[in-house]
PDB file of N, CA and C in Angstrom:
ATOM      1  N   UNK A   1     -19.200  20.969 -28.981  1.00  0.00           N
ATOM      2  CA  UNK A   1     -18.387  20.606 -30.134  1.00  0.00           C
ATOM      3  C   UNK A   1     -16.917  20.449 -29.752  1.00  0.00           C
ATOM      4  N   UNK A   2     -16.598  21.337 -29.074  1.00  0.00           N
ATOM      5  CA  UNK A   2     -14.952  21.251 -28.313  1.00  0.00           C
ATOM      6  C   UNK A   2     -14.218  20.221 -27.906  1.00  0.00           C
ATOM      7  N   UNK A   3     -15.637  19.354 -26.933  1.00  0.00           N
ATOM      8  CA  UNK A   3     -15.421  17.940 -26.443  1.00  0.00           C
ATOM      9  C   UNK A   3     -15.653  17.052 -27.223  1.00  0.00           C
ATOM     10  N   UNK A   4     -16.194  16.834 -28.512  1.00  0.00           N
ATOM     11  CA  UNK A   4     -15.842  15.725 -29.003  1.00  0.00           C
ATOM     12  C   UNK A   4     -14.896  15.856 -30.438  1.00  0.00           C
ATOM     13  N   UNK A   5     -14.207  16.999 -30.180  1.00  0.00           N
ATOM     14  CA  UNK A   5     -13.168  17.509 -31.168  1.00  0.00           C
ATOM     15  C   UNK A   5     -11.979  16.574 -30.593  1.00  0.00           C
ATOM     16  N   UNK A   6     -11.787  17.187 -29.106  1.00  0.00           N
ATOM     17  CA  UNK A   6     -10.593  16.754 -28.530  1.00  0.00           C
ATOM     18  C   UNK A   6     -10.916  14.950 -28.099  1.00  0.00           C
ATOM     19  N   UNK A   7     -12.034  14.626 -27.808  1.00  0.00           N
ATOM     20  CA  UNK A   7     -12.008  12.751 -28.072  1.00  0.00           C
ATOM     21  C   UNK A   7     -11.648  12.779 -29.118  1.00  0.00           C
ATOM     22  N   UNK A   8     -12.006  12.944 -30.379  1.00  0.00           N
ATOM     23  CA  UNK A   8     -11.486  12.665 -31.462  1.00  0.00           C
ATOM     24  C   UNK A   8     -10.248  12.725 -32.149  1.00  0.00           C
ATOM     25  N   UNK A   9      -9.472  13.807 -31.240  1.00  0.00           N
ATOM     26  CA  UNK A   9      -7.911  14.300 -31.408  1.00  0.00           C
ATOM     27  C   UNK A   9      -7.271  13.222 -30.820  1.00  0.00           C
ATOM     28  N   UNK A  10      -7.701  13.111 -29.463  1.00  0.00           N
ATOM     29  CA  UNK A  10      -6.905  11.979 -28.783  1.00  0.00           C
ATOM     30  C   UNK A  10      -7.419  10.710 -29.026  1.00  0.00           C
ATOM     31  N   UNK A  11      -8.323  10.153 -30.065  1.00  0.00           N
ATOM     32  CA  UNK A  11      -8.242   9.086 -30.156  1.00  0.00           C
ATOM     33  C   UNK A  11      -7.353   8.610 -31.618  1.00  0.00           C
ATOM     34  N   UNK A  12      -7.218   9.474 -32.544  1.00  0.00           N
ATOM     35  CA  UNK A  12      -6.345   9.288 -33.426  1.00  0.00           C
ATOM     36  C   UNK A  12      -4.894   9.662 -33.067  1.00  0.00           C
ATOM     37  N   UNK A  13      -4.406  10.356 -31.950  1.00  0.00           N
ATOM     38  CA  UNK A  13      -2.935  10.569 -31.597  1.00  0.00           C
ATOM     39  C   UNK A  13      -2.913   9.272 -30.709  1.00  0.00           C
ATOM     40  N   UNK A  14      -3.290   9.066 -30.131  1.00  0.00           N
ATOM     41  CA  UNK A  14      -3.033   7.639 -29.401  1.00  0.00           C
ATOM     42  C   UNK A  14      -2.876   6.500 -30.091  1.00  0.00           C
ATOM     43  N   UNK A  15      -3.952   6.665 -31.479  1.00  0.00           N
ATOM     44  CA  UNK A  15      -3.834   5.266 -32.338  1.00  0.00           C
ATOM     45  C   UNK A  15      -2.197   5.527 -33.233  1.00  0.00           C
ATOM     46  N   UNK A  16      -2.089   6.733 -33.340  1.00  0.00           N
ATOM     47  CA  UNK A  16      -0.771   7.072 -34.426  1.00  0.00           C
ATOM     48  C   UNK A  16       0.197   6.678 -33.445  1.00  0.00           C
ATOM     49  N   UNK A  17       0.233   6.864 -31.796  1.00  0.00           N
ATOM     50  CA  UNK A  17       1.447   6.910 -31.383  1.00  0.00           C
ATOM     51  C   UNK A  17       1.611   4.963 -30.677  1.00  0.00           C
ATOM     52  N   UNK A  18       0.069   4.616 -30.917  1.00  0.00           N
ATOM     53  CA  UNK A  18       0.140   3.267 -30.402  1.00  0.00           C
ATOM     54  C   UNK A  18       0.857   2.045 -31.519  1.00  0.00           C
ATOM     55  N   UNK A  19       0.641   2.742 -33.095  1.00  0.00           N
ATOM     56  CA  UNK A  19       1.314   2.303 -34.023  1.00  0.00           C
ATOM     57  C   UNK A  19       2.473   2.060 -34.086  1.00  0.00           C
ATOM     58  N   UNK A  20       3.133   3.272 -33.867  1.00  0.00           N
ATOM     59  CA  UNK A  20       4.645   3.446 -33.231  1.00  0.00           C
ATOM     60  C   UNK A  20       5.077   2.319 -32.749  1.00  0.00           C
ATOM     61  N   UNK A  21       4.487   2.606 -31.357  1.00  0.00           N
ATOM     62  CA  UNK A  21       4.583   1.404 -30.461  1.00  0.00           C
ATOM     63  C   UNK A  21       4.764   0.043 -30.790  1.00  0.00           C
ATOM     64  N   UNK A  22       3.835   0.000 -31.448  1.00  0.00           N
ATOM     65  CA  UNK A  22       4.044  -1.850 -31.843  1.00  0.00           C
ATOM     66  C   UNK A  22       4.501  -1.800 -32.542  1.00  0.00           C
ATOM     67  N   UNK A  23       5.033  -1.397 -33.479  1.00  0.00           N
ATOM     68  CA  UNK A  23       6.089  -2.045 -34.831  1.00  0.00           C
ATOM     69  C   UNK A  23       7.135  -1.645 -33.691  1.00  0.00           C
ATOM     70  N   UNK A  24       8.217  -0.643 -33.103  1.00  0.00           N
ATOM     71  CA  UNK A  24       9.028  -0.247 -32.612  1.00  0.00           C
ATOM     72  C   UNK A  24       9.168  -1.790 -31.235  1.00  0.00           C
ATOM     73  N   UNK A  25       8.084  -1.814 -30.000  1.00  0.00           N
ATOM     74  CA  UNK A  25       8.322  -2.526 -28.957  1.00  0.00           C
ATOM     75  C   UNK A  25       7.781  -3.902 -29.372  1.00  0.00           C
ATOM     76  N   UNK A  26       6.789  -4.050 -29.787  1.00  0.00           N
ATOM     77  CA  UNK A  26       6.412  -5.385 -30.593  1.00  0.00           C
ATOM     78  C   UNK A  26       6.042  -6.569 -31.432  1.00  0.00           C
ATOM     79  N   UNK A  27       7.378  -5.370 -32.377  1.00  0.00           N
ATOM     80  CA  UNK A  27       7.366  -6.266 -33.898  1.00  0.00           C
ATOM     81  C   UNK A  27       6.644  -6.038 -35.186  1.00  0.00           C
ATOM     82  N   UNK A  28       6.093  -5.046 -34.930  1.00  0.00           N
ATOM     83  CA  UNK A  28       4.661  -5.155 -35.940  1.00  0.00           C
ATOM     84  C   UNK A  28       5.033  -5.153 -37.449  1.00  0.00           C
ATOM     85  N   UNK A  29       4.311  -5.283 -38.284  1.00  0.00           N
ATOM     86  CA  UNK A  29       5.121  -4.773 -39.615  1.00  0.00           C
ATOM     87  C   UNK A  29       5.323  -3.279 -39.896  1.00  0.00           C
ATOM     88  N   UNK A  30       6.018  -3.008 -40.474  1.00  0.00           N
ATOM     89  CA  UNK A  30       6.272  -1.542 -40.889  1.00  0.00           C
ATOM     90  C   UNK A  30       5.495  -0.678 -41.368  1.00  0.00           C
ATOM     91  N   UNK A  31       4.716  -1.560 -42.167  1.00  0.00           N
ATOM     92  CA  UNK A  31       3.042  -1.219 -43.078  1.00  0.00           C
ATOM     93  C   UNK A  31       2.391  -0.247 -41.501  1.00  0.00           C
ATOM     94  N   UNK A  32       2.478  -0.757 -40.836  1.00  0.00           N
ATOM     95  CA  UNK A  32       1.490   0.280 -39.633  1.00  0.00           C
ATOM     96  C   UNK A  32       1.822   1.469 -39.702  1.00  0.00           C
ATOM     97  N   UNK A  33       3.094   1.951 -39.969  1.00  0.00           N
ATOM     98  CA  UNK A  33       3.463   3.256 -39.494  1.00  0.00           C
ATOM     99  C   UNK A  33       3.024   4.226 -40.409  1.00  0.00           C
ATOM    100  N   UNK A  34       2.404   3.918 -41.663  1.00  0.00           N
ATOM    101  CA  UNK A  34       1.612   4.428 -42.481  1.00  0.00           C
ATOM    102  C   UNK A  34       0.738   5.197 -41.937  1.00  0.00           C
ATOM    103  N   UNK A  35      -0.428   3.936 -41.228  1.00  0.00           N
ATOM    104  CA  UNK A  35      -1.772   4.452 -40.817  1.00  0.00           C
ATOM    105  C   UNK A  35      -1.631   5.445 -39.286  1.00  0.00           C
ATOM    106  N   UNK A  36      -0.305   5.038 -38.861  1.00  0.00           N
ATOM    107  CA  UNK A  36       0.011   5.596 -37.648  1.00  0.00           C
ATOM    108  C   UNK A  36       0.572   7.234 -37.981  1.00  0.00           C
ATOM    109  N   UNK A  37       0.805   7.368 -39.137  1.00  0.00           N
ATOM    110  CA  UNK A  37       1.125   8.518 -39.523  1.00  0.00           C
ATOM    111  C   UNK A  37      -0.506   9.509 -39.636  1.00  0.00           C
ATOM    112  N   UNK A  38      -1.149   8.628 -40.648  1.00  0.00           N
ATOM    113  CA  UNK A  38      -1.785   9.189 -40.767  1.00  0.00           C
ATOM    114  C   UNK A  38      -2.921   9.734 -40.061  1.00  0.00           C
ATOM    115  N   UNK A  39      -2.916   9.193 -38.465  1.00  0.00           N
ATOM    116  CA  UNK A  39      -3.398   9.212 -37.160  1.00  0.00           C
ATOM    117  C   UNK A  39      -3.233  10.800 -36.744  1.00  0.00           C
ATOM    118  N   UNK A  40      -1.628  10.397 -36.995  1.00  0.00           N
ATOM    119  CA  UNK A  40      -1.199  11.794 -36.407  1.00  0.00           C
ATOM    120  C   UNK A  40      -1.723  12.706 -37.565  1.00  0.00           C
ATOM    121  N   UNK A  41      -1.845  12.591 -38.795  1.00  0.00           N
ATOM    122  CA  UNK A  41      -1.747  14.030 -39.568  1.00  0.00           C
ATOM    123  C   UNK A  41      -3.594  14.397 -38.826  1.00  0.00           C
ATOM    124  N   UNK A  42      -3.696  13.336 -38.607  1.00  0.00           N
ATOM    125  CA  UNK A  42      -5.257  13.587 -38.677  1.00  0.00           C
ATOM    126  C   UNK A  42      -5.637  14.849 -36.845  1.00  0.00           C
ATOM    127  N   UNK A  43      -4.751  14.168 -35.998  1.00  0.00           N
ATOM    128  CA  UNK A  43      -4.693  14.606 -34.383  1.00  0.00           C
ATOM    129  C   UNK A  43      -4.365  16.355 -34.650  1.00  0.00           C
ATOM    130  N   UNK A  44      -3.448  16.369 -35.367  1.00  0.00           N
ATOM    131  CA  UNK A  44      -2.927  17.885 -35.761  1.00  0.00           C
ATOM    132  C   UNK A  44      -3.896  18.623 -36.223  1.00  0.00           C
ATOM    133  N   UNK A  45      -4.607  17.795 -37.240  1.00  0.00           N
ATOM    134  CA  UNK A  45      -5.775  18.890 -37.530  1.00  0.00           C
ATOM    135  C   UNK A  45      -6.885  18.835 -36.953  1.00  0.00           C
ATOM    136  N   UNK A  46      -7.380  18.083 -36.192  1.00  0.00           N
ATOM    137  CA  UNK A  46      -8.587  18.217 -35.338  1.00  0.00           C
ATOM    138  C   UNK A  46      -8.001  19.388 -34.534  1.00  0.00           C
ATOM    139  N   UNK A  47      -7.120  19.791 -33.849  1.00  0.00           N
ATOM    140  CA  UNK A  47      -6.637  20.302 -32.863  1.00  0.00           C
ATOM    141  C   UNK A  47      -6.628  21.914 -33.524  1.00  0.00           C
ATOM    142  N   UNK A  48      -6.732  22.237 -34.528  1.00  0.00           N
ATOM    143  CA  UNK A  48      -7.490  23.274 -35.651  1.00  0.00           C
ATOM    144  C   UNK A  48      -8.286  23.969 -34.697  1.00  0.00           C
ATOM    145  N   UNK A  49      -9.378  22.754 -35.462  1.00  0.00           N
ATOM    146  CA  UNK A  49     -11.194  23.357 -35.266  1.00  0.00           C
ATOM    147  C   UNK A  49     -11.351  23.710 -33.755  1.00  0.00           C
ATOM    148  N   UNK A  50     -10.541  23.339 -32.851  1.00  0.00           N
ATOM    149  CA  UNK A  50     -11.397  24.029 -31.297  1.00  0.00           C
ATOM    150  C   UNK A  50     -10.792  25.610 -31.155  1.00  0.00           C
ATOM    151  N   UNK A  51     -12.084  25.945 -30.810  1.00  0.00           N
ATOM    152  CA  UNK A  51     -12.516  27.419 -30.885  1.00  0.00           C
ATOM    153  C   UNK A  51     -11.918  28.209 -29.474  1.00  0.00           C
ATOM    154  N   UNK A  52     -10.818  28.403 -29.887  1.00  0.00           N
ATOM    155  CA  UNK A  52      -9.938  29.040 -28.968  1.00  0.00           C
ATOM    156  C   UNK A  52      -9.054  30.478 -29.047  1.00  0.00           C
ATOM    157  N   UNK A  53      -8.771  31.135 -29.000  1.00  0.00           N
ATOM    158  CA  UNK A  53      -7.756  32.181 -28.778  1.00  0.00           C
ATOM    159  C   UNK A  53      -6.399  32.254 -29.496  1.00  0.00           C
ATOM    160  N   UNK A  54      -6.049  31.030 -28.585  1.00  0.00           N
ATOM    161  CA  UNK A  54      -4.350  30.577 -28.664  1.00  0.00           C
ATOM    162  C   UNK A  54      -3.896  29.542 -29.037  1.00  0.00           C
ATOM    163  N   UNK A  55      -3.038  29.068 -29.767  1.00  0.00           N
ATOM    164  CA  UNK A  55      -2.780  27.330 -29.930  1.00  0.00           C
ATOM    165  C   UNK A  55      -2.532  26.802 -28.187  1.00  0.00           C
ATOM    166  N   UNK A  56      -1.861  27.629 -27.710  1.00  0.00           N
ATOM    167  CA  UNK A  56      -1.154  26.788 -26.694  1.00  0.00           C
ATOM    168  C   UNK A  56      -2.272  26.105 -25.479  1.00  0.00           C
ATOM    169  N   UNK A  57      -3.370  27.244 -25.323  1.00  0.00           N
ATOM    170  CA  UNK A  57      -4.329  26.846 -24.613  1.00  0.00           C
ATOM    171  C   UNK A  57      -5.336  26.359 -25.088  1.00  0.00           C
ATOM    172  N   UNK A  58      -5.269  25.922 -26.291  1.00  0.00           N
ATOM    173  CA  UNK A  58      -6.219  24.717 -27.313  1.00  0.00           C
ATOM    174  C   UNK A  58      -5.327  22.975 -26.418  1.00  0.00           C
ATOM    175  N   UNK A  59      -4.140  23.496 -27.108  1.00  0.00           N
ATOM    176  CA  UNK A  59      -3.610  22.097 -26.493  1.00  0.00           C
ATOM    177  C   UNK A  59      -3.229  21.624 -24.933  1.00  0.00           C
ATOM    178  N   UNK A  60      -3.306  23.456 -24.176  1.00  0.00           N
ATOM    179  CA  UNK A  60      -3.151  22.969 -22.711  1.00  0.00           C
ATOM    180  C   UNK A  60      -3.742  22.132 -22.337  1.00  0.00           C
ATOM    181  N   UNK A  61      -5.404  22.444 -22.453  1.00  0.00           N
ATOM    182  CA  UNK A  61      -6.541  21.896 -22.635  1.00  0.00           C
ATOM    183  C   UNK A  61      -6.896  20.409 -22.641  1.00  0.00           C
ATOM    184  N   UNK A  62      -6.475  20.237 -24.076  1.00  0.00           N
ATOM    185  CA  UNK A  62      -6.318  18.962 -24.423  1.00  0.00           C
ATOM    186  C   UNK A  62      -5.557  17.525 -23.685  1.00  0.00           C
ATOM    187  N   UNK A  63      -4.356  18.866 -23.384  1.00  0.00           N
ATOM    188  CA  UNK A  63      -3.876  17.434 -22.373  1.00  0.00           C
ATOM    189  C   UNK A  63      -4.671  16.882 -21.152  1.00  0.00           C
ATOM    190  N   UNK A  64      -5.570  17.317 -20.722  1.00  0.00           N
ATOM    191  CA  UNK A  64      -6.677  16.277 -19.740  1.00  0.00           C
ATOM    192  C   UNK A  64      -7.207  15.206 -20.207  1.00  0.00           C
ATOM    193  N   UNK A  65      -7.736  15.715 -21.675  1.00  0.00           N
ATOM    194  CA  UNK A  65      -9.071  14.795 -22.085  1.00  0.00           C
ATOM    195  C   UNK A  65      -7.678  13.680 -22.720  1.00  0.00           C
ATOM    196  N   UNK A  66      -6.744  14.094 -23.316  1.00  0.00           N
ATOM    197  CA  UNK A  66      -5.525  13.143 -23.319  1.00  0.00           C
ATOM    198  C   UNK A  66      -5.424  11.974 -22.354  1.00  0.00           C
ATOM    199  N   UNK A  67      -4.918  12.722 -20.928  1.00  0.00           N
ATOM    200  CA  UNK A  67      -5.069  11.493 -20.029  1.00  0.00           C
ATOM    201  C   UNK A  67      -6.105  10.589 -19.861  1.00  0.00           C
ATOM    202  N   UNK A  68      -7.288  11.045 -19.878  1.00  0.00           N
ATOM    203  CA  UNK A  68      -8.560  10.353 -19.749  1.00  0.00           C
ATOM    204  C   UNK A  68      -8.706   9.247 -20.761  1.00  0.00           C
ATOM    205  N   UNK A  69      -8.396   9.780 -21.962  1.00  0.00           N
ATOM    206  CA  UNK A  69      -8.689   9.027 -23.068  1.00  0.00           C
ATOM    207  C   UNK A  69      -7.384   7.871 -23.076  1.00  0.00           C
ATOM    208  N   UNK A  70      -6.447   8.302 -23.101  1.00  0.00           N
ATOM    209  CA  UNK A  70      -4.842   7.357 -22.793  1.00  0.00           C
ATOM    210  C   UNK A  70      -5.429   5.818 -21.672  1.00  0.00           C
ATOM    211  N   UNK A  71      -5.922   5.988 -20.922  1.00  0.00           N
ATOM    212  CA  UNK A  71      -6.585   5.501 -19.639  1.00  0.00           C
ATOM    213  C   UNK A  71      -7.543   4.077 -20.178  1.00  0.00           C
ATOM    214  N   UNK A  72      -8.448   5.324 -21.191  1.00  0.00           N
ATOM    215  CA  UNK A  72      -9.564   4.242 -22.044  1.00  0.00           C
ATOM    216  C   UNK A  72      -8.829   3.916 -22.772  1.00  0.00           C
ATOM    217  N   UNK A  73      -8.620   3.701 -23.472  1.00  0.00           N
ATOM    218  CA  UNK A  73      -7.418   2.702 -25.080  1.00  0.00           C
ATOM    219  C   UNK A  73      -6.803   2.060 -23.458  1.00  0.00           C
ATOM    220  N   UNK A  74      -6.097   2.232 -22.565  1.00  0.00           N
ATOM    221  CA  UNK A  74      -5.267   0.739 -22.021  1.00  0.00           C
ATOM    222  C   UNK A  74      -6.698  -0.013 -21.368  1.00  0.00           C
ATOM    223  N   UNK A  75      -7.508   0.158 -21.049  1.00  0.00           N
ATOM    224  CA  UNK A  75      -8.579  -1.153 -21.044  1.00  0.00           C
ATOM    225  C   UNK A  75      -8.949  -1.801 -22.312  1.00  0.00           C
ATOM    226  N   UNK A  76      -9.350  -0.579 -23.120  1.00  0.00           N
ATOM    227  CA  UNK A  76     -10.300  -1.316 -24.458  1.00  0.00           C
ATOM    228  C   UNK A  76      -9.467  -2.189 -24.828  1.00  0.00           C
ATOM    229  N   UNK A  77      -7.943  -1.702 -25.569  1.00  0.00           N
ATOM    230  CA  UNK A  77      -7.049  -2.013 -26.485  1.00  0.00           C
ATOM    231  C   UNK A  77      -6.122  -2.995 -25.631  1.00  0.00           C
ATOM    232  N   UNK A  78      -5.751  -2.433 -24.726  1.00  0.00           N
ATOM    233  CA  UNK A  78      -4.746  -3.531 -24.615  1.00  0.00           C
ATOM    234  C   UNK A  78      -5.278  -4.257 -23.042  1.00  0.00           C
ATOM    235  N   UNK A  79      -6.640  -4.004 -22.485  1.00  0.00           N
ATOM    236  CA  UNK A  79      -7.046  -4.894 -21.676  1.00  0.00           C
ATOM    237  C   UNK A  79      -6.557  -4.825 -20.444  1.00  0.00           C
ATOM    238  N   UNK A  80      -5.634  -3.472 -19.801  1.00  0.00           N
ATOM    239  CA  UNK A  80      -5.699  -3.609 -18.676  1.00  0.00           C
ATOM    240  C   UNK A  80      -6.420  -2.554 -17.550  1.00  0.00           C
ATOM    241  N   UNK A  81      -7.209  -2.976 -16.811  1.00  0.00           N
ATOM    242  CA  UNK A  81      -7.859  -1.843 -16.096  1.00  0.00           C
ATOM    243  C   UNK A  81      -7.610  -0.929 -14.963  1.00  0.00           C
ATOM    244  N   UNK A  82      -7.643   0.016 -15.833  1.00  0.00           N
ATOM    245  CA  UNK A  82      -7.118   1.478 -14.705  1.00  0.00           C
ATOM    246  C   UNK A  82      -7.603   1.057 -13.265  1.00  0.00           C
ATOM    247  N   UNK A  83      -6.778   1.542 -12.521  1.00  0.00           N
ATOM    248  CA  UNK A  83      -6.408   1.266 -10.880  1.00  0.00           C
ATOM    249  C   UNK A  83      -7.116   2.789 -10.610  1.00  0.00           C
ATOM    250  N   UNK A  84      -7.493   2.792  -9.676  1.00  0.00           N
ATOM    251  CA  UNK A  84      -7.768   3.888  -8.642  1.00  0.00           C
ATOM    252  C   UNK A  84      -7.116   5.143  -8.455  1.00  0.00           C
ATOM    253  N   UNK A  85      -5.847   4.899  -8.841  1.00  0.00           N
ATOM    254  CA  UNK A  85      -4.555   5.881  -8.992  1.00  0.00           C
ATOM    255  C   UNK A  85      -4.843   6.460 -10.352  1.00  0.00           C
ATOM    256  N   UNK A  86      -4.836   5.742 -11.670  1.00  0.00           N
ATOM    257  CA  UNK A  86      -5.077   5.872 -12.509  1.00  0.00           C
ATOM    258  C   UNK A  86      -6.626   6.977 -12.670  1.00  0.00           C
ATOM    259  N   UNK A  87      -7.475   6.776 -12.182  1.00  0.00           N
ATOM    260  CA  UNK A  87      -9.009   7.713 -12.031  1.00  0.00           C
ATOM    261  C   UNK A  87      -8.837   8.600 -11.386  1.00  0.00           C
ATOM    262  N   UNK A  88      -8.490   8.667 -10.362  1.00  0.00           N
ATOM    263  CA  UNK A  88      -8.511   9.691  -9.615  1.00  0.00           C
ATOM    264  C   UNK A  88      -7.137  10.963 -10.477  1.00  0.00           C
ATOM    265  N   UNK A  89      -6.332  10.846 -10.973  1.00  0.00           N
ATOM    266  CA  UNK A  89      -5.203  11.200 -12.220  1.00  0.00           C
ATOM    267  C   UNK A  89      -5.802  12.020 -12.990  1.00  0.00           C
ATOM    268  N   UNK A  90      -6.898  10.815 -13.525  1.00  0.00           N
ATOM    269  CA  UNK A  90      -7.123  11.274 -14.633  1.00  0.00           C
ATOM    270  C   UNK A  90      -8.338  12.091 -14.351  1.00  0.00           C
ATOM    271  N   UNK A  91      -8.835  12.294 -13.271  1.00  0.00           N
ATOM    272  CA  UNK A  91     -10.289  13.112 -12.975  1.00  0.00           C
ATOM    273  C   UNK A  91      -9.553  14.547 -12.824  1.00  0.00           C
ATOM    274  N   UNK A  92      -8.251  14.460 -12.173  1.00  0.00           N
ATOM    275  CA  UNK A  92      -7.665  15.823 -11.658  1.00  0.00           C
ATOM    276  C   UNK A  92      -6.897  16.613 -13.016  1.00  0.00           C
ATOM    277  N   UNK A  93      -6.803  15.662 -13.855  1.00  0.00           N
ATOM    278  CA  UNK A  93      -6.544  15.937 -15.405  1.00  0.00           C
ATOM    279  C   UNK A  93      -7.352  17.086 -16.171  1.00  0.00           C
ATOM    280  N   UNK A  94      -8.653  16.419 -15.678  1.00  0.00           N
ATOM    281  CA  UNK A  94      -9.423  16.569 -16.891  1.00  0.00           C
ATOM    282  C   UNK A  94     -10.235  18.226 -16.221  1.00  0.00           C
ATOM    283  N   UNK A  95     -10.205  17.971 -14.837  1.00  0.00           N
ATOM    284  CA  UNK A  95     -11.100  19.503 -13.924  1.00  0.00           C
ATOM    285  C   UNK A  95      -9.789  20.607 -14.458  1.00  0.00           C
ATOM    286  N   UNK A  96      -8.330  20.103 -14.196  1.00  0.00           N
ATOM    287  CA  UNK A  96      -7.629  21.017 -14.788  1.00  0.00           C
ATOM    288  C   UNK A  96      -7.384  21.658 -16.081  1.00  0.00           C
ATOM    289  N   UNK A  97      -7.641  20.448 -17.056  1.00  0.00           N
ATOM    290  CA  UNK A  97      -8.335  21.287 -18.818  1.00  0.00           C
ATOM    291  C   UNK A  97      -9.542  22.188 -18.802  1.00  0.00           C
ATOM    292  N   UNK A  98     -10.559  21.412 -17.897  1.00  0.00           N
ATOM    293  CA  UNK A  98     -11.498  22.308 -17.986  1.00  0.00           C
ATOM    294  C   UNK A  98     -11.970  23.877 -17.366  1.00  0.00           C
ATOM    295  N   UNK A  99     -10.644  23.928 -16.318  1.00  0.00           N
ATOM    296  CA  UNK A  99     -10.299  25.304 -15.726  1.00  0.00           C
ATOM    297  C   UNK A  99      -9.269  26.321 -17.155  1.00  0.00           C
ATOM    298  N   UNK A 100      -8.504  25.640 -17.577  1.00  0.00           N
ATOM    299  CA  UNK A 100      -7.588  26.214 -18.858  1.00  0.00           C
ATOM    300  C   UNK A 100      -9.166  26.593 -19.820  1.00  0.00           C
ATOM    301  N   UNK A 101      -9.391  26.021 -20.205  1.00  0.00           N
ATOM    302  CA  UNK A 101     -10.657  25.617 -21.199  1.00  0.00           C
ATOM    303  C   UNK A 101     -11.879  26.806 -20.824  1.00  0.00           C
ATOM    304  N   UNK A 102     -11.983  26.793 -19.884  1.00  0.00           N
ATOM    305  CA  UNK A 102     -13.686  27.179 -19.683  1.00  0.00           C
ATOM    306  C   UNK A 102     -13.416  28.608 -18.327  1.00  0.00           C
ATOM    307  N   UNK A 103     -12.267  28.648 -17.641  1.00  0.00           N
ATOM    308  CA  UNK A 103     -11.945  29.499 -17.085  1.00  0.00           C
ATOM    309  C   UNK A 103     -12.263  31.814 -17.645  1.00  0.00           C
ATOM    310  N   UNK A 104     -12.866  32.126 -17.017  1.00  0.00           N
ATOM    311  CA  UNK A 104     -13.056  33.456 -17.130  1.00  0.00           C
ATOM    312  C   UNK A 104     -12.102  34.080 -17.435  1.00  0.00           C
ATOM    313  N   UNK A 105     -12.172  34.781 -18.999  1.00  0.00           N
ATOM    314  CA  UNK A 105     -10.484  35.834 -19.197  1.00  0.00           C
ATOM    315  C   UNK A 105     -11.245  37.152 -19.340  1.00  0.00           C
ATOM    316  N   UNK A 106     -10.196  37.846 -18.881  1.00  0.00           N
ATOM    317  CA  UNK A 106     -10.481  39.583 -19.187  1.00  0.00           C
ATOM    318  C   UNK A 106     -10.241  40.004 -17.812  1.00  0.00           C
TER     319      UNK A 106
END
């Protein structure tokens, strides 16, 4: 459940902050920043439900599956395909959430 909390976190913070983006770098209408808001209200609260301890290591966490997902939206969305640099990034991303994440406490 954890993992498709945080796809789901980072796919609505990416769409809220990709909103941004285009009205701000390429014009968009203003009307976006609505749904781009509401991206984000939505990223904040997914980031709730994972079953964690601490906020901070909910979102340490998160920032892997972040990169990973950041990675996917620039192929899908804007069509360009991650380089080698880019995978290998984002693989060392994501083993490092999952050491924060899944790592032995006590």
């Amino acid at each position: 459940m954890t993992a498709a909390i945080y796809i789901a976190a980072a796919i609505a913070e990416i769409a809220g902050c990709f909103a941004f983006w285009t009205v701000l770098r390429q014009g968009a209408p203003a009307i976006w920043l609505i749904g781009g808001l509401a991206c984000l209200v939505l990223f904040a609260w997914l980031l709730t439900l994972v079953e964690v301890e601490a906020a901070g290591r909910a979102y340490a966490a998160y920032g892997g599956v972040y990169v990973a997902a950041s990675l996917g939206w620039l192929w899908a969305v804007e069509g360009v395909r991650p380089d080698r640099w880019d995978v290998a990034g984002s693989a060392i991303c994501v083993i490092g959430a999952s050491v924060v994440l899944f790592g032995p406490r006590g």
